[in-house]
N, C-alpha and C. Protein backbone atom coordinates (compact mmCIF):
# COMPACT_ATOMS: atom_id res chain seq x y z
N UNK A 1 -4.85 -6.03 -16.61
CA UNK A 1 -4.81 -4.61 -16.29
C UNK A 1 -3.42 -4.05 -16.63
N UNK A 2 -2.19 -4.29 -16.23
CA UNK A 2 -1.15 -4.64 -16.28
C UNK A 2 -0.87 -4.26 -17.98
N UNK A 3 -1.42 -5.28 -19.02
CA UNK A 3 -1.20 -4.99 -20.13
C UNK A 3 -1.93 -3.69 -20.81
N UNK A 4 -3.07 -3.40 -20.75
CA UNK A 4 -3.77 -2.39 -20.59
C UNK A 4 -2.88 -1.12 -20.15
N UNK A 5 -2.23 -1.05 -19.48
CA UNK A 5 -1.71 -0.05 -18.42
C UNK A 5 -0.49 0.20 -19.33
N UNK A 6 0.24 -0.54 -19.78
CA UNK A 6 1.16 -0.99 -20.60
C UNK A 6 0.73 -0.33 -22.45
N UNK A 7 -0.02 -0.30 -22.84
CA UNK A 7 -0.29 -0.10 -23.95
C UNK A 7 -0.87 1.38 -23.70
N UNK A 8 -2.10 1.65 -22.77
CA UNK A 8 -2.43 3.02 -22.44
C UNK A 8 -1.23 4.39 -22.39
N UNK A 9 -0.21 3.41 -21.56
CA UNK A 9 1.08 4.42 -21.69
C UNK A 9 1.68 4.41 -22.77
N UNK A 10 2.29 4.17 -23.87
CA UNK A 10 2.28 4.10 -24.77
C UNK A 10 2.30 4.99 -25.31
N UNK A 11 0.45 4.93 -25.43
CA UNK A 11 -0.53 5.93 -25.94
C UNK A 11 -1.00 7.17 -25.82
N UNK A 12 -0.36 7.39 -24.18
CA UNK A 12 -0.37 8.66 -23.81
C UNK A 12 -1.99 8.70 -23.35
N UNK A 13 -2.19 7.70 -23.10
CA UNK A 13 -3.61 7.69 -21.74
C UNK A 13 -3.75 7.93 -20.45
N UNK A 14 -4.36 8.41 -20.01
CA UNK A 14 -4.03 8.59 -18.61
C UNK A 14 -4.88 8.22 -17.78
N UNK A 15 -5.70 7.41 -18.45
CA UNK A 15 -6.39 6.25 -17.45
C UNK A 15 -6.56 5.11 -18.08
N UNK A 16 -6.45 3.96 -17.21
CA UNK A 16 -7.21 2.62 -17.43
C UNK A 16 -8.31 2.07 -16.40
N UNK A 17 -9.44 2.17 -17.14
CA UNK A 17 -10.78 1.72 -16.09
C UNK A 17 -11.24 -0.08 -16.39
N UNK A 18 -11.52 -0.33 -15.45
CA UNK A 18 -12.08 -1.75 -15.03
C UNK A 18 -12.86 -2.02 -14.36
N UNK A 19 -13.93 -3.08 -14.33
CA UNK A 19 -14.49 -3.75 -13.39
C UNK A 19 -13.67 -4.73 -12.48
N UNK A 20 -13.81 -4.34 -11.43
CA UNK A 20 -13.01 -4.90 -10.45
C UNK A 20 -13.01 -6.02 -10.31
N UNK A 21 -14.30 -7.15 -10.08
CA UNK A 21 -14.25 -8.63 -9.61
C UNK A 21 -15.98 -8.62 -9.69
N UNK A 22 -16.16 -10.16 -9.86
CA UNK A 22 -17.75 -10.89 -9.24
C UNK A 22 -17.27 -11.51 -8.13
N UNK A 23 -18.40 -11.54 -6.88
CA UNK A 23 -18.44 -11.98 -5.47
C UNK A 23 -18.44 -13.21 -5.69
N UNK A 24 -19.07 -13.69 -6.72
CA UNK A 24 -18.99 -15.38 -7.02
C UNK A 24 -18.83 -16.22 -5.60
N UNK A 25 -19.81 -15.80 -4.88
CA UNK A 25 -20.91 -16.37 -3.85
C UNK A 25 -19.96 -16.03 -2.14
N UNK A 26 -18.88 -15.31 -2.38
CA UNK A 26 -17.91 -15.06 -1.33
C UNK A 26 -17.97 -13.95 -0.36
N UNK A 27 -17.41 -13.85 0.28
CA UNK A 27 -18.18 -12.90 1.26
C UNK A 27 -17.15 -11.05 0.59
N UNK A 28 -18.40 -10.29 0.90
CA UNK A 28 -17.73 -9.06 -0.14
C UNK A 28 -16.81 -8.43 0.88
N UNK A 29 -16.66 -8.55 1.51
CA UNK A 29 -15.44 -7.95 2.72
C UNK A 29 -14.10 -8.41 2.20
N UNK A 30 -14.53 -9.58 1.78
CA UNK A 30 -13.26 -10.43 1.77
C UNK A 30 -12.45 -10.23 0.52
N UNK A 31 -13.65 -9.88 -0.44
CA UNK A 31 -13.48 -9.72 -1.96
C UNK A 31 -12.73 -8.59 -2.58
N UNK A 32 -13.39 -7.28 -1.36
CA UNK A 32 -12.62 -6.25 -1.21
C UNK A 32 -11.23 -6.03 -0.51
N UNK A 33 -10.93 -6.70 0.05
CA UNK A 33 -10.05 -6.91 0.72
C UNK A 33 -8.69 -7.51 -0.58
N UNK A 34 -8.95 -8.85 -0.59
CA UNK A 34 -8.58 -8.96 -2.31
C UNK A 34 -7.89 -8.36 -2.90
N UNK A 35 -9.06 -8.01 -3.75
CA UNK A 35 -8.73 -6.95 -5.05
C UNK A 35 -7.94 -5.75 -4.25
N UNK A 36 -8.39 -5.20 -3.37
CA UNK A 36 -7.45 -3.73 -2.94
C UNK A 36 -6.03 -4.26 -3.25
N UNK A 37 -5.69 -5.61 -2.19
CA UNK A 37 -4.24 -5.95 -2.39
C UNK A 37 -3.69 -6.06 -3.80
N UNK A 38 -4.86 -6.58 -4.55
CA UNK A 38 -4.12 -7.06 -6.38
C UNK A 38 -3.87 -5.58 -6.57
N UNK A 39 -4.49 -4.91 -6.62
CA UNK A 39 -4.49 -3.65 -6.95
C UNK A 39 -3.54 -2.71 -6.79
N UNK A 40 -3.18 -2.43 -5.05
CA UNK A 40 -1.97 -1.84 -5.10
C UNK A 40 -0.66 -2.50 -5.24
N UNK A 41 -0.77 -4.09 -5.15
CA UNK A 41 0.69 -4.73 -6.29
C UNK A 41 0.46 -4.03 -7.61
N UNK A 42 -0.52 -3.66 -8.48
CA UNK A 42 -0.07 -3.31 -9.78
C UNK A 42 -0.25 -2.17 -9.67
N UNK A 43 -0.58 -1.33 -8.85
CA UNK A 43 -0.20 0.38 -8.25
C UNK A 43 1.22 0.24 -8.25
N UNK A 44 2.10 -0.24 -7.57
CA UNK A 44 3.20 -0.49 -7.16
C UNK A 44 4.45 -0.53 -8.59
N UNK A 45 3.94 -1.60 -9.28
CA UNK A 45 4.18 -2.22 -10.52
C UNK A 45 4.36 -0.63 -11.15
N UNK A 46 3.61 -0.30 -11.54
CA UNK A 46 3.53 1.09 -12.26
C UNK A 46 4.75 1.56 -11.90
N UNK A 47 4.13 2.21 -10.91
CA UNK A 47 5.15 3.52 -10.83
C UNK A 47 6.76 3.10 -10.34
N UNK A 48 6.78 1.80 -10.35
CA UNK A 48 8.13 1.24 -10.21
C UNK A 48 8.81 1.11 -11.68
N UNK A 49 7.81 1.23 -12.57
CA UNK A 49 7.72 1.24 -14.44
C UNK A 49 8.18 2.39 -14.81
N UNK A 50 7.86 3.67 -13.67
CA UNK A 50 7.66 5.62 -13.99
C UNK A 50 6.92 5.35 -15.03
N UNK A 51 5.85 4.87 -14.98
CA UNK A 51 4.77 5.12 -16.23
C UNK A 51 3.82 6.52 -14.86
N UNK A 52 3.07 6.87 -15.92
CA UNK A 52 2.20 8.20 -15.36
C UNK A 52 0.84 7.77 -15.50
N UNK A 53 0.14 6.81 -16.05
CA UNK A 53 -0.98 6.15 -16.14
C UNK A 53 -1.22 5.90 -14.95
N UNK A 54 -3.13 6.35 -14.80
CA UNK A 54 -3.78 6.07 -13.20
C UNK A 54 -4.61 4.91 -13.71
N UNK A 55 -5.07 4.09 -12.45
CA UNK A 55 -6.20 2.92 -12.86
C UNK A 55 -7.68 3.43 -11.92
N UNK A 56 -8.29 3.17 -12.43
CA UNK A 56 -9.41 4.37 -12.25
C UNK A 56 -11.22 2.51 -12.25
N UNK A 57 -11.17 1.75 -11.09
CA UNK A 57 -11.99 0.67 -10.85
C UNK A 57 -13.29 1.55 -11.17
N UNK A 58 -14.03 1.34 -11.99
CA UNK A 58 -15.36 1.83 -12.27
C UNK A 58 -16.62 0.86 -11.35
N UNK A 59 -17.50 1.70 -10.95
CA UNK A 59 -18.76 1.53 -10.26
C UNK A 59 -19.41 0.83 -11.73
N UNK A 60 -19.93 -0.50 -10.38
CA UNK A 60 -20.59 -1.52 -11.81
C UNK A 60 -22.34 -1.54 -11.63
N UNK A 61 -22.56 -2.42 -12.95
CA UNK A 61 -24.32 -2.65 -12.25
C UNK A 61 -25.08 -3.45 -11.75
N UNK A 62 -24.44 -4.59 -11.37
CA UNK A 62 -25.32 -5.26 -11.00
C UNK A 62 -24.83 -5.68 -9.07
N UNK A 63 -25.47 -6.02 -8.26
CA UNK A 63 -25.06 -6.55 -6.64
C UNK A 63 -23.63 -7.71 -7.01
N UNK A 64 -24.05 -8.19 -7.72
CA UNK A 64 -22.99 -9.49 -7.22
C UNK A 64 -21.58 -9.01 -8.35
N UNK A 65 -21.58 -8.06 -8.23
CA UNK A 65 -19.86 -7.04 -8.66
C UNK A 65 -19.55 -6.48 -7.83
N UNK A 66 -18.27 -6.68 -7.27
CA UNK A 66 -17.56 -5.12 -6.76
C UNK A 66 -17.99 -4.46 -7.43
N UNK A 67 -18.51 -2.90 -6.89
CA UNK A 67 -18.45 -1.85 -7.79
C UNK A 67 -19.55 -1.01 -7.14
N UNK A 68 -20.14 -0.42 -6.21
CA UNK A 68 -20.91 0.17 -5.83
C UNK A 68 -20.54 1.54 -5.28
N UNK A 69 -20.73 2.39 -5.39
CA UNK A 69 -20.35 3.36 -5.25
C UNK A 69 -19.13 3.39 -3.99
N UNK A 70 -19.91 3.29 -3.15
CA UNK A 70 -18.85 2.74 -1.64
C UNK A 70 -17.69 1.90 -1.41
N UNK A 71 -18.12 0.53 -2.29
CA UNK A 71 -16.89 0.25 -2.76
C UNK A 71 -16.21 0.68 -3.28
N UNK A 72 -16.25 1.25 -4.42
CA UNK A 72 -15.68 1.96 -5.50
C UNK A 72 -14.71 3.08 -4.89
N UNK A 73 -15.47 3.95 -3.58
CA UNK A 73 -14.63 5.08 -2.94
C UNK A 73 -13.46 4.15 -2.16
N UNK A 74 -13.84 3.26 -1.56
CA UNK A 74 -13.23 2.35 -0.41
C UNK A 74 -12.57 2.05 -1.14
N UNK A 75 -12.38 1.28 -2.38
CA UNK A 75 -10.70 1.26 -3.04
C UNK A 75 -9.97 2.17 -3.22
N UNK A 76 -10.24 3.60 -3.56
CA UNK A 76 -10.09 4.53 -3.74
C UNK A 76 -9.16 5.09 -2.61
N UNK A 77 -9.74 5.14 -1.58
CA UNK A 77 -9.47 4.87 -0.19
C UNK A 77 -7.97 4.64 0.14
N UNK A 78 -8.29 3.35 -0.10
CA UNK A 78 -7.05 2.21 0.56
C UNK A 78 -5.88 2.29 -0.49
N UNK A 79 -5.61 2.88 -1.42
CA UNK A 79 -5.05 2.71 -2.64
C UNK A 79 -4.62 3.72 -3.13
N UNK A 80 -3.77 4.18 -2.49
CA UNK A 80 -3.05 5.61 -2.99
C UNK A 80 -2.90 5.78 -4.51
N UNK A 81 -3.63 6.70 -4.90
CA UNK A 81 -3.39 7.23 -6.43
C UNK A 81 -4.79 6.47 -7.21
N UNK A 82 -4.84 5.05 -6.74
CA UNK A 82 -6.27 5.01 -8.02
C UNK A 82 -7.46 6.33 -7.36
N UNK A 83 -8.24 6.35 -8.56
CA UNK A 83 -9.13 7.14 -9.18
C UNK A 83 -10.44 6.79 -9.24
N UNK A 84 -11.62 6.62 -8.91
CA UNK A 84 -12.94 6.49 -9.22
C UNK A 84 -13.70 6.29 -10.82
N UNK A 85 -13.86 6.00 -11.34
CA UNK A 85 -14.92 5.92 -12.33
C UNK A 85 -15.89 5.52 -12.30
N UNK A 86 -17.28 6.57 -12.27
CA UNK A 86 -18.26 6.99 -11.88
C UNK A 86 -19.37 6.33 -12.89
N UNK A 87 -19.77 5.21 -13.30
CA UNK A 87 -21.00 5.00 -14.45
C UNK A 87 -22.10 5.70 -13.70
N UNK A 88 -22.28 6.41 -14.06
CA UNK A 88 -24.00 6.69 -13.69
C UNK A 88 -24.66 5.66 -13.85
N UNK A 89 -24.83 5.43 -14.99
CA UNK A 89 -25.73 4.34 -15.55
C UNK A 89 -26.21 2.90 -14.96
N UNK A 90 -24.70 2.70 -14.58
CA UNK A 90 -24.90 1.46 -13.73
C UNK A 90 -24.94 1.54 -12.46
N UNK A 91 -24.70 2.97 -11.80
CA UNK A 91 -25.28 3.32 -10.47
C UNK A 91 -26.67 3.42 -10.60
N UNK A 92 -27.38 3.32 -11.31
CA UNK A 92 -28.83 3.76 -11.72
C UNK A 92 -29.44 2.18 -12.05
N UNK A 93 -29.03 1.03 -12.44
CA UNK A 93 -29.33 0.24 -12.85
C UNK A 93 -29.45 -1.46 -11.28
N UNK A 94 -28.12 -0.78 -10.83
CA UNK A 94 -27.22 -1.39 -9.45
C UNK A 94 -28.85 -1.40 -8.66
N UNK A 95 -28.74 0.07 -8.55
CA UNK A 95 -30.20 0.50 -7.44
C UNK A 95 -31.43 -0.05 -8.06
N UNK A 96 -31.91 -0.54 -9.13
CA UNK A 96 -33.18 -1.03 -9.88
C UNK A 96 -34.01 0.44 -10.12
N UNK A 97 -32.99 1.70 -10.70
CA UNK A 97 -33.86 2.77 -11.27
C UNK A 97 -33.46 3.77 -10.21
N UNK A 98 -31.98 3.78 -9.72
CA UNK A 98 -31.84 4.57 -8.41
C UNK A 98 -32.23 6.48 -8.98
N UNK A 99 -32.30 6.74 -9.76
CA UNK A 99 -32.09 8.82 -10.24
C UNK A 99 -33.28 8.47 -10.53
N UNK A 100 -34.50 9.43 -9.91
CA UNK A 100 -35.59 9.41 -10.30
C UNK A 100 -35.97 11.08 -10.12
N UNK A 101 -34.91 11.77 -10.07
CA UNK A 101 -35.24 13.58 -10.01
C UNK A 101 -33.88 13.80 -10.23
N UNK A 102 -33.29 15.15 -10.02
CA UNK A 102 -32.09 15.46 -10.10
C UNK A 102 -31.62 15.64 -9.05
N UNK A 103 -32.34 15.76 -8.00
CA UNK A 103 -32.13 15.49 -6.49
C UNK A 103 -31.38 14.05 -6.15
N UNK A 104 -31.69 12.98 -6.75
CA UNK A 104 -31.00 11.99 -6.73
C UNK A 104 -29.91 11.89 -7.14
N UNK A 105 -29.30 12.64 -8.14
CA UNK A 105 -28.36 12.81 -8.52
C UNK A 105 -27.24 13.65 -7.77
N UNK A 106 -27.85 14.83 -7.03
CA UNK A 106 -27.13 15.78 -6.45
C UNK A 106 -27.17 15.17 -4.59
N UNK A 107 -27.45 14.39 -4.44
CA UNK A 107 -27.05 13.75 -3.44
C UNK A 107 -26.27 12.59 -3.50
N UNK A 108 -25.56 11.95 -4.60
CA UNK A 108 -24.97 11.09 -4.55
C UNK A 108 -23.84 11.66 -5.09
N UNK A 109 -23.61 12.90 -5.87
CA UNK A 109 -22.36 13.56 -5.97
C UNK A 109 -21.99 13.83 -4.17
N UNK A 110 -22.72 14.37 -3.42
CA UNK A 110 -22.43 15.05 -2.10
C UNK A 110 -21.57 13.48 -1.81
N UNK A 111 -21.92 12.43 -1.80
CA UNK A 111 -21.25 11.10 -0.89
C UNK A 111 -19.65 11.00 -1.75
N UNK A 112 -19.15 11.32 -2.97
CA UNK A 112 -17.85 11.45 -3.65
C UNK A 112 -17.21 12.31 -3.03
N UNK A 113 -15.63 12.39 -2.22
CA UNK A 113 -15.19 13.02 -1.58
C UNK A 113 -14.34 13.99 -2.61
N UNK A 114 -14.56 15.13 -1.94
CA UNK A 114 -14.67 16.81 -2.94
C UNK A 114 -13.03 16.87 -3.49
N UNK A 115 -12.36 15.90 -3.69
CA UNK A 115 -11.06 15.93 -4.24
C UNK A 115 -10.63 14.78 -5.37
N UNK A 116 -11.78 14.18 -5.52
CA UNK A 116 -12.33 13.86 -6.95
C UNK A 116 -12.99 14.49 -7.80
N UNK A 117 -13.73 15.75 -7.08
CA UNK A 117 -14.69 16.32 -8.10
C UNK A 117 -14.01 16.79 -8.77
N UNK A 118 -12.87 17.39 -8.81
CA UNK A 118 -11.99 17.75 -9.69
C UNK A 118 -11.03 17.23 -10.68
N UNK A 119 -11.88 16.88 -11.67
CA UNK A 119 -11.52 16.26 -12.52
C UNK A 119 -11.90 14.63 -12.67
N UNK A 120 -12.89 14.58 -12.33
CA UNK A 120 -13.96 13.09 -12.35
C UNK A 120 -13.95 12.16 -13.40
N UNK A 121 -13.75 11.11 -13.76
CA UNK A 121 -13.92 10.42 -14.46
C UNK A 121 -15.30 9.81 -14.43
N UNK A 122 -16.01 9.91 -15.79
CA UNK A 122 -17.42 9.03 -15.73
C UNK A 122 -17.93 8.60 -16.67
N UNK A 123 -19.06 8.21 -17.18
CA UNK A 123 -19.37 7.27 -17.93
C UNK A 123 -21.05 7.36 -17.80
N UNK A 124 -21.66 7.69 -18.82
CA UNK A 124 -23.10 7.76 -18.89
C UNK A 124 -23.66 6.87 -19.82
N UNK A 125 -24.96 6.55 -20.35
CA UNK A 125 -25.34 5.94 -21.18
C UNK A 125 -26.94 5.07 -20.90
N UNK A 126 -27.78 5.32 -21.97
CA UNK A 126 -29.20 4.89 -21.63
C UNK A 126 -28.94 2.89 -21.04
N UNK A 127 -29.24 2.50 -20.32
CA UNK A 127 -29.74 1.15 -19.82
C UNK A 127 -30.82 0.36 -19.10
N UNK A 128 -30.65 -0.63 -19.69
CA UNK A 128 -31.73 -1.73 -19.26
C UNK A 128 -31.38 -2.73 -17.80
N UNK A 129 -32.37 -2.45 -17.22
CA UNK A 129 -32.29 -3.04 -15.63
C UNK A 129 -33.32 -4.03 -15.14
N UNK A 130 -32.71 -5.33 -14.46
CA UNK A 130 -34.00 -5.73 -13.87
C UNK A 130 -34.18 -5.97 -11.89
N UNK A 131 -34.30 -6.53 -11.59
CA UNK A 131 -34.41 -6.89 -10.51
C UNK A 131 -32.85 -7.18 -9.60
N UNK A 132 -31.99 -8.00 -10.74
CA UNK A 132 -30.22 -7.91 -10.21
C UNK A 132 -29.47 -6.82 -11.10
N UNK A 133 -30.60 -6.06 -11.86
CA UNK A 133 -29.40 -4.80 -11.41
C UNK A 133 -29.29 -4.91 -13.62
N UNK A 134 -28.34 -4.29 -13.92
CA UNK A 134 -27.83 -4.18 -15.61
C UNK A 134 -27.73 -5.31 -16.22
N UNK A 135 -28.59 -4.81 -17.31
CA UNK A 135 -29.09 -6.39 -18.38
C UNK A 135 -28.14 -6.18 -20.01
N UNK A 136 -28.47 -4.59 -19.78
CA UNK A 136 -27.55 -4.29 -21.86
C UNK A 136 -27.49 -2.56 -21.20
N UNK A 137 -26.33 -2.02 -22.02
CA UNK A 137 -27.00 -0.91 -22.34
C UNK A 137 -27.82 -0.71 -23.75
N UNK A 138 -28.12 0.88 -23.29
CA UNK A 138 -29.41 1.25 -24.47
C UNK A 138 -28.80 2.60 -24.82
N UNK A 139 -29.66 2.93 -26.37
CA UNK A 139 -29.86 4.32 -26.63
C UNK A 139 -30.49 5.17 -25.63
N UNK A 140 -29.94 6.28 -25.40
CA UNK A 140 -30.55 7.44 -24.65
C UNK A 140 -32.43 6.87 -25.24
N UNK A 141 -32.57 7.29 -26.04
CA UNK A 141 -33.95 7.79 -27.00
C UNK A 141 -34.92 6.32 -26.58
N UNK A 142 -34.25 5.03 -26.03
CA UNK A 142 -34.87 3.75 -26.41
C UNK A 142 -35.78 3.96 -25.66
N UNK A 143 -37.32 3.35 -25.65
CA UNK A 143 -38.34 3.51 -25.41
C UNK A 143 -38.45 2.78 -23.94
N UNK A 144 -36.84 1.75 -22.95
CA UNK A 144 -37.31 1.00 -21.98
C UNK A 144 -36.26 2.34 -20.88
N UNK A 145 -35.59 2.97 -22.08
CA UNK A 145 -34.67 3.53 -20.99
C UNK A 145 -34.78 4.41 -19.99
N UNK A 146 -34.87 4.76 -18.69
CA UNK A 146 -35.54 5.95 -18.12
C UNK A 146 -34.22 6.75 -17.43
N UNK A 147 -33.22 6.54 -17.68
CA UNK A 147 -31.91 7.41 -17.30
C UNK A 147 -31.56 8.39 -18.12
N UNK A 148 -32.09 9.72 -17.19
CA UNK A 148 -32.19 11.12 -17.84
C UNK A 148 -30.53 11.69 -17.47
N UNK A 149 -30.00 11.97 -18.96
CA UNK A 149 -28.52 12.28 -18.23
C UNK A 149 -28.69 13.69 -18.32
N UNK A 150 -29.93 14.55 -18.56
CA UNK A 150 -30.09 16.03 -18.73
C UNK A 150 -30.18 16.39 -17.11
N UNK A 151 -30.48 15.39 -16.36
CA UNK A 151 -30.89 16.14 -14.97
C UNK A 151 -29.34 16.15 -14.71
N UNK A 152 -28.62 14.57 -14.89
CA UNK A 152 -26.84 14.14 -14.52
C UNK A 152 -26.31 15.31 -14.88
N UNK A 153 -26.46 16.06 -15.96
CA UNK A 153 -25.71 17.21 -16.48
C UNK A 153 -25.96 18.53 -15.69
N UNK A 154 -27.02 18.98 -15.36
CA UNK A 154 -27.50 19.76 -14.32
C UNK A 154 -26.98 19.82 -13.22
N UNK A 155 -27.24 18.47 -12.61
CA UNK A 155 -26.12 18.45 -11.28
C UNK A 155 -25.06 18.33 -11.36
N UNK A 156 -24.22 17.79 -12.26
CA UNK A 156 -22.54 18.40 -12.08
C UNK A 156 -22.60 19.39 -12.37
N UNK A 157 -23.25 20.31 -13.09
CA UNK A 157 -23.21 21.60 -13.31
C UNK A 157 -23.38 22.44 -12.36
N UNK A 158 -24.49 22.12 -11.06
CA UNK A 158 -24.88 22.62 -9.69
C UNK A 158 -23.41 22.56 -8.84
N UNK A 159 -23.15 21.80 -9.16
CA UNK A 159 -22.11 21.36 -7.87
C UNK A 159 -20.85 22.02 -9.05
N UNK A 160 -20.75 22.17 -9.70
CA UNK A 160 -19.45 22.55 -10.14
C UNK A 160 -18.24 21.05 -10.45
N UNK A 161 -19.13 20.18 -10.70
CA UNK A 161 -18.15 18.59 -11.14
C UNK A 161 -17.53 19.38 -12.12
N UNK A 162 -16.33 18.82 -12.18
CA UNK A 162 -15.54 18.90 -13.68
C UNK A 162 -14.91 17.74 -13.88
N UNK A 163 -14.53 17.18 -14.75
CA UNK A 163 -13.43 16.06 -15.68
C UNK A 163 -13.99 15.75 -16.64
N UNK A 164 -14.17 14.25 -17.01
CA UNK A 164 -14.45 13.87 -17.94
C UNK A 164 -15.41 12.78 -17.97
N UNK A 165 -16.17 13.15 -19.07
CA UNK A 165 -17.52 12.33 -19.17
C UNK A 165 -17.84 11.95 -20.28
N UNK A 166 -17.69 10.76 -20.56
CA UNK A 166 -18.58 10.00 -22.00
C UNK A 166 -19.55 9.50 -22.03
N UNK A 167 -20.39 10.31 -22.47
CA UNK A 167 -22.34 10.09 -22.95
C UNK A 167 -22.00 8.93 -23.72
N UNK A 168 -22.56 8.19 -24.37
CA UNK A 168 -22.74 6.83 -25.21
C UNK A 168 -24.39 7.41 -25.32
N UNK A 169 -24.24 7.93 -26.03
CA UNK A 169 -25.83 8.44 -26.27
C UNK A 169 -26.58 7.61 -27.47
N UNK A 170 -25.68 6.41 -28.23
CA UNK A 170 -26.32 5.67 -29.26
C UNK A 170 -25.42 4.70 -29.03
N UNK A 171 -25.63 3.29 -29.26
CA UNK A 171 -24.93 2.19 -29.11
C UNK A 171 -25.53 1.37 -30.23
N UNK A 172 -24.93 1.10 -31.05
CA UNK A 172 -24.77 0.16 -32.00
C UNK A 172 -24.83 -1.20 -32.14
């Protein structure tokens, strides 16, 4: 992360996103607990650097990752200055097909506390899910994918989300 963070500045990035950790059979309290600490040592690290780069733990897809929305806030939380990054996709995949209206969508913006919405970091993209959650992503268009990011777009639009969002609307 560290190097990442290191090269991002550089570059004049102003975020570096990650998957946080696998539970790798441990208890997730503990896991969280953890990573928060690795985390704000290289919170620390930074801005002891005066670099201006945020680290921004992205919501993952499958159970046995840190990364669930809650977690995701709860580092957020505990960790002065990191940032959220929001996959839809793999919030959608996590749940085994969680957005099934746009109502689903506009209730899980309501659980993001309203001083992220401003200026959000996120991450969309068609995917494949099974029973533990994200297998690949997919093309929007692919015939297994059922993650409509037209409703996702609607509801940040309802609610007034703003930042930044990368569709992956074709994957190669």
């Amino acid at each position: 992360i560290m190097d990442s963070a290191r090269i991002g500045e550089i570059c004049g990035a102003k975020i570096v996103t990650f998957h946080p950790a696998y539970f790798q059979g441990q208890d997730k309290r503990m896991v969280l607990e953890r990573v928060t600490g690795e985390i704000a040592g290289i919170m620390k690290e930074i801005k002891e650097k005066g670099w201006k780069i945020a680290l921004a733990p992205e919501t993952t897809g499958k159970g046995s990752q840190l990364g669930s929305l809650e977690e995701t806030l709860e580092m957020c939380r505990r960790v002065k200055g990191l940032l959220p990054m929001v996959d839809w996709s793999h919030l959608h995949a996590r749940d085994n097909g969680r957005f099934k209206s746009k109502k689903d969508f506009l209730e899980v913006i309501e659980e993001i506390p309203k001083k992220y919405l401003n200026g959000l970091q996120m991450h969309a993209s068609g995917i494949r899910y099974g029973a533990k959650g994200e297998r690949s992503h997919l093309n929007m268009q692919h015939r297994e994918n059922d993650f409509n990011y037209k409703w996702l777009l609607e509801a940040l639009n309802e609610k007034r989300v703003n930042g930044c969002i990368i569709l992956s609307l074709i994957h190669i």
